[in-house]
PDB file of N, CA and C in Angstrom:
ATOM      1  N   UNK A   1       2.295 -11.256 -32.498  1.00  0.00           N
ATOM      2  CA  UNK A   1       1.795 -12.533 -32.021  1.00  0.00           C
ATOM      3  C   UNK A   1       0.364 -12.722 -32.520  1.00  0.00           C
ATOM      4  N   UNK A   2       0.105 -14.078 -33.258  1.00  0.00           N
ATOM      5  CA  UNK A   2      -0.786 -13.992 -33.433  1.00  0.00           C
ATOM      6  C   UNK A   2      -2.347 -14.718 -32.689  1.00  0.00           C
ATOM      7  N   UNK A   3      -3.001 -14.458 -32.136  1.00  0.00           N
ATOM      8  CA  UNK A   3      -3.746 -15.791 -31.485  1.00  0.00           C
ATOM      9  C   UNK A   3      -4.836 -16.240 -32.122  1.00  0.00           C
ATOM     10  N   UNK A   4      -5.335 -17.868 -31.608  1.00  0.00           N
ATOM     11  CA  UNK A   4      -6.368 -18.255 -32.049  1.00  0.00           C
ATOM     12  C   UNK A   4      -7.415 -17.453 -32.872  1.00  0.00           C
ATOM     13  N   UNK A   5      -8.485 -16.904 -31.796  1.00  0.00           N
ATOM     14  CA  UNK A   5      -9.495 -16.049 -32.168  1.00  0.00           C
ATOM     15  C   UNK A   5      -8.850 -14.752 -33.119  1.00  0.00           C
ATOM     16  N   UNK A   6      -7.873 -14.340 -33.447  1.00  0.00           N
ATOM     17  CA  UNK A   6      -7.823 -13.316 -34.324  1.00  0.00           C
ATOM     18  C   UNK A   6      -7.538 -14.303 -35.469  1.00  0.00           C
ATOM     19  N   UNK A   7      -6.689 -15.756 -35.727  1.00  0.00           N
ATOM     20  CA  UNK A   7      -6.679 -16.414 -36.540  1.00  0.00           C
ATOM     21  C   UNK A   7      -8.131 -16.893 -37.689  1.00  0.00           C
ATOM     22  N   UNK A   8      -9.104 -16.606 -36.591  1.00  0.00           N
ATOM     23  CA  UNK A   8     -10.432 -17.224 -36.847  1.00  0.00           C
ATOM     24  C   UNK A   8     -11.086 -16.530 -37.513  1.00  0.00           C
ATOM     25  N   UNK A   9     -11.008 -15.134 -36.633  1.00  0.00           N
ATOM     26  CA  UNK A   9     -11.549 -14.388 -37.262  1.00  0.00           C
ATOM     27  C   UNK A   9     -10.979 -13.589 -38.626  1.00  0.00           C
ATOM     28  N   UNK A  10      -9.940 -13.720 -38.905  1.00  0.00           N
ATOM     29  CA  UNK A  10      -9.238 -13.794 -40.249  1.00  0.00           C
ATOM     30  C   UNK A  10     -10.102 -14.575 -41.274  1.00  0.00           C
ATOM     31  N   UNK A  11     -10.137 -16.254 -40.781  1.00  0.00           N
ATOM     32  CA  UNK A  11     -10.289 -17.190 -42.112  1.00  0.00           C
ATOM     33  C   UNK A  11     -11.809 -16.856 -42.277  1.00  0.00           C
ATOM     34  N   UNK A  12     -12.700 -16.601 -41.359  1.00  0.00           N
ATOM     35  CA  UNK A  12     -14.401 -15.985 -41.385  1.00  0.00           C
ATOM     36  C   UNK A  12     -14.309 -15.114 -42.361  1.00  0.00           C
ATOM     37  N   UNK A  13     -13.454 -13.923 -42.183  1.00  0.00           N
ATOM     38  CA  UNK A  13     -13.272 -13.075 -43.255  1.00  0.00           C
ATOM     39  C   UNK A  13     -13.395 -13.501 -44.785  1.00  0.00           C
ATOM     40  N   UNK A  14     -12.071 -14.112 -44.743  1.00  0.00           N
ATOM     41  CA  UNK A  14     -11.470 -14.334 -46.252  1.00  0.00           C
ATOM     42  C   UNK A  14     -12.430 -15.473 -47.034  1.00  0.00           C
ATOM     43  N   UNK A  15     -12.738 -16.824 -45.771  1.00  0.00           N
ATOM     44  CA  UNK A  15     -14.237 -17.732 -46.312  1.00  0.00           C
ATOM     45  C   UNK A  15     -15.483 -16.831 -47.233  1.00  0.00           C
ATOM     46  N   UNK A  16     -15.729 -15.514 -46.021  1.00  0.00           N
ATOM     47  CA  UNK A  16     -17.245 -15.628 -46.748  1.00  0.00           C
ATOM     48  C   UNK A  16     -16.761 -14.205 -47.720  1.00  0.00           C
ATOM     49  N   UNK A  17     -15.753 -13.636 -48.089  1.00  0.00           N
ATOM     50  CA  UNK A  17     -15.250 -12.738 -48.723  1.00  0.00           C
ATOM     51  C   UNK A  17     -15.469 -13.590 -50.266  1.00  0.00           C
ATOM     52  N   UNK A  18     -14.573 -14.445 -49.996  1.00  0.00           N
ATOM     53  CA  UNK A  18     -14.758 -15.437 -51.501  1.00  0.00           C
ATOM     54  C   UNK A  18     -16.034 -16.068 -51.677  1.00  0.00           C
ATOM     55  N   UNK A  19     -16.394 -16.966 -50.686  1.00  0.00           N
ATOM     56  CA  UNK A  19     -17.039 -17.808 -51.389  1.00  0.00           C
ATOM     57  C   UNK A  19     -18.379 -16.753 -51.604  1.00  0.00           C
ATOM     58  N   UNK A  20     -18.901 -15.873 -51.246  1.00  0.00           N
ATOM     59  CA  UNK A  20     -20.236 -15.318 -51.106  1.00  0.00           C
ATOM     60  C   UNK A  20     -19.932 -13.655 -52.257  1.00  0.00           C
ATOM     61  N   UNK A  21     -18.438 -14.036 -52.369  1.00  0.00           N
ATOM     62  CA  UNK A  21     -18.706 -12.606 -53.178  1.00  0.00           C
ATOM     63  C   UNK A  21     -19.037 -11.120 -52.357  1.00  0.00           C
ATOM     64  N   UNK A  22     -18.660 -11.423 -51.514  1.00  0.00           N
ATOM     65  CA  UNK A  22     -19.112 -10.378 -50.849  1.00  0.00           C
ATOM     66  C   UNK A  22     -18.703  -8.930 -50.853  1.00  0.00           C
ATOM     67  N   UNK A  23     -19.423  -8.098 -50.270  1.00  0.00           N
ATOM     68  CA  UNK A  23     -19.385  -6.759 -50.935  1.00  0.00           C
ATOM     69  C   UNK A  23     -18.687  -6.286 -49.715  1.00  0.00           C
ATOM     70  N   UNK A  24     -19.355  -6.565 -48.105  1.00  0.00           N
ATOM     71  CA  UNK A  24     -18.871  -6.331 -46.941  1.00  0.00           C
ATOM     72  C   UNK A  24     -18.687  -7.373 -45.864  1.00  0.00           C
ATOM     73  N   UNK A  25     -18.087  -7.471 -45.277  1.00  0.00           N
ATOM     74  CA  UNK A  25     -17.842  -8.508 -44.184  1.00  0.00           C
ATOM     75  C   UNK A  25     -17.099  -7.681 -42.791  1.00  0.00           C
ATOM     76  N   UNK A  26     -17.975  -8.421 -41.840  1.00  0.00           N
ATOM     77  CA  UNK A  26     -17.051  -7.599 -40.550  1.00  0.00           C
ATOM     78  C   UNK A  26     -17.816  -8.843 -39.836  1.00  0.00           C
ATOM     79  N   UNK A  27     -16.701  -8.798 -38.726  1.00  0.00           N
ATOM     80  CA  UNK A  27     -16.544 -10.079 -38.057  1.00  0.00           C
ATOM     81  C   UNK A  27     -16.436  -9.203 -36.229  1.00  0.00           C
ATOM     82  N   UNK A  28     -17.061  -9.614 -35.518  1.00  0.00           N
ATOM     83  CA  UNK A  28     -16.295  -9.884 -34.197  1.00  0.00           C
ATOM     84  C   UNK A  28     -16.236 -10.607 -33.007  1.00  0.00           C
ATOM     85  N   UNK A  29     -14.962 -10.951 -32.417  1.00  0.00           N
ATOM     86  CA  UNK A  29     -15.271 -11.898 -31.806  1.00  0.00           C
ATOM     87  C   UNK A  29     -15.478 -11.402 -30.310  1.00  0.00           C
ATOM     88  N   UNK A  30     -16.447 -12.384 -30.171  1.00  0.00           N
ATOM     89  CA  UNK A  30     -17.151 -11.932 -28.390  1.00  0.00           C
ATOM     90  C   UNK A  30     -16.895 -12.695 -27.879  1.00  0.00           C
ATOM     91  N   UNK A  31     -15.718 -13.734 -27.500  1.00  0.00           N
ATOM     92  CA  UNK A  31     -15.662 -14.542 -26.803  1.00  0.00           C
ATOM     93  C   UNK A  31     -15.517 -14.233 -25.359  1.00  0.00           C
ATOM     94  N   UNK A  32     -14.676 -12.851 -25.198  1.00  0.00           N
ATOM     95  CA  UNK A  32     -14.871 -12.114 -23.921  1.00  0.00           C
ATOM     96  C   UNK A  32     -15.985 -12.353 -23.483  1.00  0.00           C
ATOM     97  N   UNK A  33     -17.181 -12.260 -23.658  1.00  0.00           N
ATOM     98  CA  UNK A  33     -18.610 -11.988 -23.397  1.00  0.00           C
ATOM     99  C   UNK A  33     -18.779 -13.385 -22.420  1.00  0.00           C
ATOM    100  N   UNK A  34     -18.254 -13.974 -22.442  1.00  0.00           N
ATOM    101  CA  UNK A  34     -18.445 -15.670 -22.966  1.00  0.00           C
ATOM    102  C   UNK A  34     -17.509 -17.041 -21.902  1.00  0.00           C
ATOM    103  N   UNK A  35     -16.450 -15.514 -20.918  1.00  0.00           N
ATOM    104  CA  UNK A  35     -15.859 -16.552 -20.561  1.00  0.00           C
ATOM    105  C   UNK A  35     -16.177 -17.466 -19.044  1.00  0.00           C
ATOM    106  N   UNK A  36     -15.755 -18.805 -18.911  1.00  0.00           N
ATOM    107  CA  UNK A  36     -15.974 -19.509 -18.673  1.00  0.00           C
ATOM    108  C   UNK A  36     -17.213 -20.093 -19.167  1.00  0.00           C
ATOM    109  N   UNK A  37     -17.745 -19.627 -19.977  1.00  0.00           N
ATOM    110  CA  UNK A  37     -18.715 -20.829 -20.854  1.00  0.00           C
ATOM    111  C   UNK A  37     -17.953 -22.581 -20.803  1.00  0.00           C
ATOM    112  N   UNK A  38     -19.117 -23.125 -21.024  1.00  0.00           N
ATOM    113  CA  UNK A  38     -18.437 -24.198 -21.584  1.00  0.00           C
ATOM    114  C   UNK A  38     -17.873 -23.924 -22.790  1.00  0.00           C
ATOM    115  N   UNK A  39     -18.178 -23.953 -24.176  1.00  0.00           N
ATOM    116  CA  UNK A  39     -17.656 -23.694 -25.387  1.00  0.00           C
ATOM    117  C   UNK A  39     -16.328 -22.749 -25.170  1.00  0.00           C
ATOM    118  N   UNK A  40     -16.166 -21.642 -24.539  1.00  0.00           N
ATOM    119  CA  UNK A  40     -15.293 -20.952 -24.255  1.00  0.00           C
ATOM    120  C   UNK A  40     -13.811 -22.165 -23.600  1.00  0.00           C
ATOM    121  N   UNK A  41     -14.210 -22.896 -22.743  1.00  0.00           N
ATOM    122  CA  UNK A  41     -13.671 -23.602 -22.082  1.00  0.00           C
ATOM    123  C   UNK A  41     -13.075 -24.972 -22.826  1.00  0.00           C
ATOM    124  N   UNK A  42     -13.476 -25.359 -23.545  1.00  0.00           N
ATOM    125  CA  UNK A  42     -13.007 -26.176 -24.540  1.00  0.00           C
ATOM    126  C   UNK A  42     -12.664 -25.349 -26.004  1.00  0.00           C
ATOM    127  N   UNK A  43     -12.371 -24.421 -26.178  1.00  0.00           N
ATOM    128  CA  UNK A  43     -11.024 -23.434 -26.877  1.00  0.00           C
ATOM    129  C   UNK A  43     -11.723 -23.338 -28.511  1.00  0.00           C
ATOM    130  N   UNK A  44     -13.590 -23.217 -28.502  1.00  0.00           N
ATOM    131  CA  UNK A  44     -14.407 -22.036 -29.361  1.00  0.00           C
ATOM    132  C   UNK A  44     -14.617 -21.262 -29.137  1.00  0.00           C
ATOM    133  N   UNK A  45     -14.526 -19.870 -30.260  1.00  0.00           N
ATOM    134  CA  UNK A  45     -14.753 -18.385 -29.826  1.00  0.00           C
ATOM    135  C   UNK A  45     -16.375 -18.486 -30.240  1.00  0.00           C
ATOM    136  N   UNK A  46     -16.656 -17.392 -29.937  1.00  0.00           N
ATOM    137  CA  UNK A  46     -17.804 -16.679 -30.002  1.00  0.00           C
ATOM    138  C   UNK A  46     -18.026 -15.741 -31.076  1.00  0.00           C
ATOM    139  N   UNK A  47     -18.604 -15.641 -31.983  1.00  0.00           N
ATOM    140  CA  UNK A  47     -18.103 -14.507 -32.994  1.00  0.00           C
ATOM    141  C   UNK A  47     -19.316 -13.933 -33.632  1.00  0.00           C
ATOM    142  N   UNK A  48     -19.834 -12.640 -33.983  1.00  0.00           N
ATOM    143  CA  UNK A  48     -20.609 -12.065 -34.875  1.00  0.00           C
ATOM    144  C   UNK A  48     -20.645 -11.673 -36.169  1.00  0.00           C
ATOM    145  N   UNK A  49     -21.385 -11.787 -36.928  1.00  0.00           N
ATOM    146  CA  UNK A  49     -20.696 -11.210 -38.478  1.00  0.00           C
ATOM    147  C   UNK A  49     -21.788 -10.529 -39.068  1.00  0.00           C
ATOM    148  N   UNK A  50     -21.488  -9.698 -39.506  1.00  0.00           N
ATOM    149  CA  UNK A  50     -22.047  -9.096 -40.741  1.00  0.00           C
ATOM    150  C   UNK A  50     -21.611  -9.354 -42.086  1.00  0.00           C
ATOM    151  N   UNK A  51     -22.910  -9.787 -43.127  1.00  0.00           N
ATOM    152  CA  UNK A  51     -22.398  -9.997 -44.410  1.00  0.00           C
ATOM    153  C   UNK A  51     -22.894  -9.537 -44.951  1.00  0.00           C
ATOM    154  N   UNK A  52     -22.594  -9.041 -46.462  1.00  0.00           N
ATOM    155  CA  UNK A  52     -23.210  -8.174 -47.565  1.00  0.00           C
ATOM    156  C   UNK A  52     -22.744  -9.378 -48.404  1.00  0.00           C
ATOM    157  N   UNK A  53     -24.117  -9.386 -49.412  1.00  0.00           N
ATOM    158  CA  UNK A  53     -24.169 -10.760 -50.473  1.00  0.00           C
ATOM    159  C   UNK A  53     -24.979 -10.458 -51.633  1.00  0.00           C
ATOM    160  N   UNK A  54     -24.929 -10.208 -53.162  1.00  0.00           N
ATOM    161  CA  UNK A  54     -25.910 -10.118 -53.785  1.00  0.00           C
ATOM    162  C   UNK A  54     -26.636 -11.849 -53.726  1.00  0.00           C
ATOM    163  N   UNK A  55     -25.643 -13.018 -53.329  1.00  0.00           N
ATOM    164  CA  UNK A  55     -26.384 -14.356 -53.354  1.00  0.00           C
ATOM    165  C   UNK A  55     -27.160 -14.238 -52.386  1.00  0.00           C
ATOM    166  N   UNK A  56     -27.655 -13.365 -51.534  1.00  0.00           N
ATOM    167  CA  UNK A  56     -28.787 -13.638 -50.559  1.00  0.00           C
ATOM    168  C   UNK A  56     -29.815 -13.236 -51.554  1.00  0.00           C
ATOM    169  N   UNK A  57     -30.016 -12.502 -52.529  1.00  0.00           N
ATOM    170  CA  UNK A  57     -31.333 -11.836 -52.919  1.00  0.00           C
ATOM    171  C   UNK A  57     -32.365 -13.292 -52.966  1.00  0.00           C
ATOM    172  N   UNK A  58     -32.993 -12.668 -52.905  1.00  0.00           N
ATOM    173  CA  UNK A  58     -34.411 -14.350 -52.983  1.00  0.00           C
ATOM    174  C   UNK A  58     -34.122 -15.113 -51.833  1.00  0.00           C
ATOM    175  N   UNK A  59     -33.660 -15.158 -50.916  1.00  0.00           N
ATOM    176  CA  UNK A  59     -33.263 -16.088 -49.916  1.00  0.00           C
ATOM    177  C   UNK A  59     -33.898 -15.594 -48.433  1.00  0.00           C
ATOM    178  N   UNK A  60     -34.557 -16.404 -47.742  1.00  0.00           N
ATOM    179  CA  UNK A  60     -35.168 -15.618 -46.094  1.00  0.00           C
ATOM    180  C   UNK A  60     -33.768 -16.001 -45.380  1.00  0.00           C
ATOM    181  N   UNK A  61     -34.162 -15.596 -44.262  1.00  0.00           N
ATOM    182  CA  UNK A  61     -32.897 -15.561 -43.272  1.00  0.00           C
ATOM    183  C   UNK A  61     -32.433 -16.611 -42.738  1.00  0.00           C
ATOM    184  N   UNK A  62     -32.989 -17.814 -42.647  1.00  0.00           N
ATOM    185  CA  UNK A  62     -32.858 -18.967 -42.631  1.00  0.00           C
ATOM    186  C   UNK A  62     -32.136 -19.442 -43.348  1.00  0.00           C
ATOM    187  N   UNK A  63     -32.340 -19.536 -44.937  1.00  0.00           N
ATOM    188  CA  UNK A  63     -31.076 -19.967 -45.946  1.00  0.00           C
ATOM    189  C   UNK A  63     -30.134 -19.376 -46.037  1.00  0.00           C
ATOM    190  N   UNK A  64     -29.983 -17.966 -45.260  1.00  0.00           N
ATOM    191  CA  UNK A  64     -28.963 -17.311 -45.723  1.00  0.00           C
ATOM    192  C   UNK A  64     -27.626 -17.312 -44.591  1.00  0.00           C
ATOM    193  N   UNK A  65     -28.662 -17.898 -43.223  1.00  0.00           N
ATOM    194  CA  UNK A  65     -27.584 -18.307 -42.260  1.00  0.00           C
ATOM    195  C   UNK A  65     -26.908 -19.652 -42.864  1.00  0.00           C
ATOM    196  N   UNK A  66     -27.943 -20.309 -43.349  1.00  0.00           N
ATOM    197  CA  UNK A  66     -27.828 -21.809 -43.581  1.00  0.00           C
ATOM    198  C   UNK A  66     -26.334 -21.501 -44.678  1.00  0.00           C
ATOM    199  N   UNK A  67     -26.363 -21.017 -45.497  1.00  0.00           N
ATOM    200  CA  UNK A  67     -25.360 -20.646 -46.646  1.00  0.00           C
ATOM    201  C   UNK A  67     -23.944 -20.514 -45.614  1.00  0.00           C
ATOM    202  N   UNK A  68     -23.885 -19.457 -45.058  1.00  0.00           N
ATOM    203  CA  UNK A  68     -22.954 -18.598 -44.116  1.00  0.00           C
ATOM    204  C   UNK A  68     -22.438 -20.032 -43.611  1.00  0.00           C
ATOM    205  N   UNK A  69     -23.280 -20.838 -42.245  1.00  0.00           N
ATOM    206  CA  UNK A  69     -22.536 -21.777 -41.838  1.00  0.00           C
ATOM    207  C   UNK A  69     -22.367 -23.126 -42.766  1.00  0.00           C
ATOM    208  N   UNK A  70     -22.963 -23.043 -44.017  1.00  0.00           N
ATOM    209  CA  UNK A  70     -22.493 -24.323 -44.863  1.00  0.00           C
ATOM    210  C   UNK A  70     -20.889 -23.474 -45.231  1.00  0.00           C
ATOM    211  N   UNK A  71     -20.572 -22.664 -45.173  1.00  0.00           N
ATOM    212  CA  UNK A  71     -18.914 -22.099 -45.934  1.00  0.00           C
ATOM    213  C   UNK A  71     -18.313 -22.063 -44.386  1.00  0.00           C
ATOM    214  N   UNK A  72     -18.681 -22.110 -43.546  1.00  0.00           N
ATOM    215  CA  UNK A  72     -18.101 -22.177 -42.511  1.00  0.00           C
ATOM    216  C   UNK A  72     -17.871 -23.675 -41.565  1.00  0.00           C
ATOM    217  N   UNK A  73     -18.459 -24.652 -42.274  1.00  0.00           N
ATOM    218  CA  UNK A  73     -18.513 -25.779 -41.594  1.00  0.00           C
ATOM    219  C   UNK A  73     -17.480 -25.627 -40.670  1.00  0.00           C
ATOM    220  N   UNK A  74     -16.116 -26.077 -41.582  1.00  0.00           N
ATOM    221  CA  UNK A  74     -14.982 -26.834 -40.972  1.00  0.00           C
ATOM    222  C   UNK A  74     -14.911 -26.529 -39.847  1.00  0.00           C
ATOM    223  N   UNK A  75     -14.875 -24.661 -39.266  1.00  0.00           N
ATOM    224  CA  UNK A  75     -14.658 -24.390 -38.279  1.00  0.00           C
ATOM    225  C   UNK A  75     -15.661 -24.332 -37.373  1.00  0.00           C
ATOM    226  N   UNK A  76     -16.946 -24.264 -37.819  1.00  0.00           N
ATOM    227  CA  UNK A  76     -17.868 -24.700 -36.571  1.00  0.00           C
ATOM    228  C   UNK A  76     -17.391 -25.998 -36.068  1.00  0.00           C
ATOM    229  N   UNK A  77     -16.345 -26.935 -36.523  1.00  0.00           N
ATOM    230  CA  UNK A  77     -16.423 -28.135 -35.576  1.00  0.00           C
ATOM    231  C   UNK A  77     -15.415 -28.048 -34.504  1.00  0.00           C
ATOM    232  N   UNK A  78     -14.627 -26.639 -34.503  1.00  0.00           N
ATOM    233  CA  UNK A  78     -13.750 -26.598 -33.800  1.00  0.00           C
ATOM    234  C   UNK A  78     -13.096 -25.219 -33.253  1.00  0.00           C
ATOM    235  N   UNK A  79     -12.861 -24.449 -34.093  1.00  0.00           N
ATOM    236  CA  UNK A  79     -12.920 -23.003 -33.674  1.00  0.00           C
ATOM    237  C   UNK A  79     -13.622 -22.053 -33.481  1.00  0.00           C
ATOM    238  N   UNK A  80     -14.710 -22.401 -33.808  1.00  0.00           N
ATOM    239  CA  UNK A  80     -16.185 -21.568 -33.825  1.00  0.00           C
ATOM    240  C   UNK A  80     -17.053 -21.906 -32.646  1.00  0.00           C
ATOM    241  N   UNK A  81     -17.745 -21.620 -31.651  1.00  0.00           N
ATOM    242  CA  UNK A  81     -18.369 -22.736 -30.853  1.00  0.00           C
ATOM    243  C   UNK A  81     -19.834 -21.851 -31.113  1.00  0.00           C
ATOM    244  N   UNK A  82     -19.435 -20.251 -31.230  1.00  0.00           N
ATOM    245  CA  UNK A  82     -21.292 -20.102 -31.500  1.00  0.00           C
ATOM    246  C   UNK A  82     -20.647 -18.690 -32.490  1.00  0.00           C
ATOM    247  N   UNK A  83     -22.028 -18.484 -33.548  1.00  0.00           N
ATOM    248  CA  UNK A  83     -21.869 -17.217 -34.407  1.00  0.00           C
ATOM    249  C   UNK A  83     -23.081 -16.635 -34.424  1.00  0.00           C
ATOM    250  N   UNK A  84     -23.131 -15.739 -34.402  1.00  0.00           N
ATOM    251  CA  UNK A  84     -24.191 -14.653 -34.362  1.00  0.00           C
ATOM    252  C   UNK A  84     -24.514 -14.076 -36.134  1.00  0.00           C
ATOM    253  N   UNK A  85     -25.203 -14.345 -37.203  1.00  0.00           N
ATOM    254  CA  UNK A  85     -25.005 -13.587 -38.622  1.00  0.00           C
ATOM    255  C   UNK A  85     -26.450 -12.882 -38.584  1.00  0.00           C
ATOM    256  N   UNK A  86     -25.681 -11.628 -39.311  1.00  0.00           N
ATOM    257  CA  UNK A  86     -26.598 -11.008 -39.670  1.00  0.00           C
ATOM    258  C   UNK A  86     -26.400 -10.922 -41.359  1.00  0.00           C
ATOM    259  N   UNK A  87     -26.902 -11.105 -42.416  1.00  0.00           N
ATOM    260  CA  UNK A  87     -26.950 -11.703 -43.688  1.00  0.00           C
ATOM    261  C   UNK A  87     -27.676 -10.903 -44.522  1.00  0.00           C
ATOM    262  N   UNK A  88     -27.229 -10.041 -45.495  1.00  0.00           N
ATOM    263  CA  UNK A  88     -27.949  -8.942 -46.092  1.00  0.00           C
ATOM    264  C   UNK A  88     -27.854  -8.690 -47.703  1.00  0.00           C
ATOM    265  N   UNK A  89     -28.610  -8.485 -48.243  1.00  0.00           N
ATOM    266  CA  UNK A  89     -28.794  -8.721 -49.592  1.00  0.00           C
ATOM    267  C   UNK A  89     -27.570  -6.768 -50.200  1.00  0.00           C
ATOM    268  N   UNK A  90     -27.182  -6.379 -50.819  1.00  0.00           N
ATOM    269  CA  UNK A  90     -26.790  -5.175 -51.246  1.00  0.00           C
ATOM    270  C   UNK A  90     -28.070  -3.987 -51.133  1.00  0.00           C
ATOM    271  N   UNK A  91     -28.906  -4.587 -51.500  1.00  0.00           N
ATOM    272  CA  UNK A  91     -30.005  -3.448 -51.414  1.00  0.00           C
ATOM    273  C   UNK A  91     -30.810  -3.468 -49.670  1.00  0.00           C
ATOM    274  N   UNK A  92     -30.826  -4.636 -49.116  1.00  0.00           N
ATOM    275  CA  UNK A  92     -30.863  -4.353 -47.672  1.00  0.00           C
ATOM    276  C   UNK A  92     -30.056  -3.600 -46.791  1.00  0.00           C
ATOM    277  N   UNK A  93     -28.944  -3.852 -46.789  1.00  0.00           N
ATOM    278  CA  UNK A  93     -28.116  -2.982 -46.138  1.00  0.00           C
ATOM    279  C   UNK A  93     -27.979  -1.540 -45.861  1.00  0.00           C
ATOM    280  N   UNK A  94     -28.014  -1.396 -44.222  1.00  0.00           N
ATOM    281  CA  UNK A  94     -28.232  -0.687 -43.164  1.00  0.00           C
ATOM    282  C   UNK A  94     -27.200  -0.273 -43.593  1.00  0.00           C
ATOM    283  N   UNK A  95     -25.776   0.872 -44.510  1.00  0.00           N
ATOM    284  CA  UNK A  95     -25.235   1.333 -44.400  1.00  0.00           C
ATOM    285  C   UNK A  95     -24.755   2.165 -43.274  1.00  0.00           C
TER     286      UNK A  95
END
């Protein structure tokens, strides 16, 4: 069976896998954390990510969220209600 939030957190995956090139991606969703939120309550998860990107190099953390939720639009308008990124260049990364 598959549900929503594991659906989501699938396409988060495979989005910033492609479009960012990415080296690593891990996703999770905290919507547990979260429930009866409003956002929770109108049927957005909550989700965290880690990304590995050589397109972050030159970029502060600001553009690099900005990047993350420009490939993520669609679903911030509907399956996403909040994301947590942490956004890391190959040579940053906290292995």
């Amino acid at each position: 069976m598959t549900t929503r939030s594991h659906t989501t957190k699938t396409t988060i995956e495979q989005k910033l896998l492609k479009d960012l090139d990415a080296v690593h991606v891990a996703v999770e969703d905290e919507s547990w954390k979260h429930a009866g939120h409003t956002g929770a309550r109108m049927g957005g998860g909550h989700f965290a990510v880690d990304v590995v990107s050589s397109k972050f190099e030159g970029l502060n953390a600001l553009d690099r969220r900005r990047l993350v939720f420009q490939i993520l639009r669609e679903e911030m308008q509907s399956a996403i209600h909040a994301l947590s990124v942490r956004a890391y260049s190959p040579s940053e990364w906290p292995t």
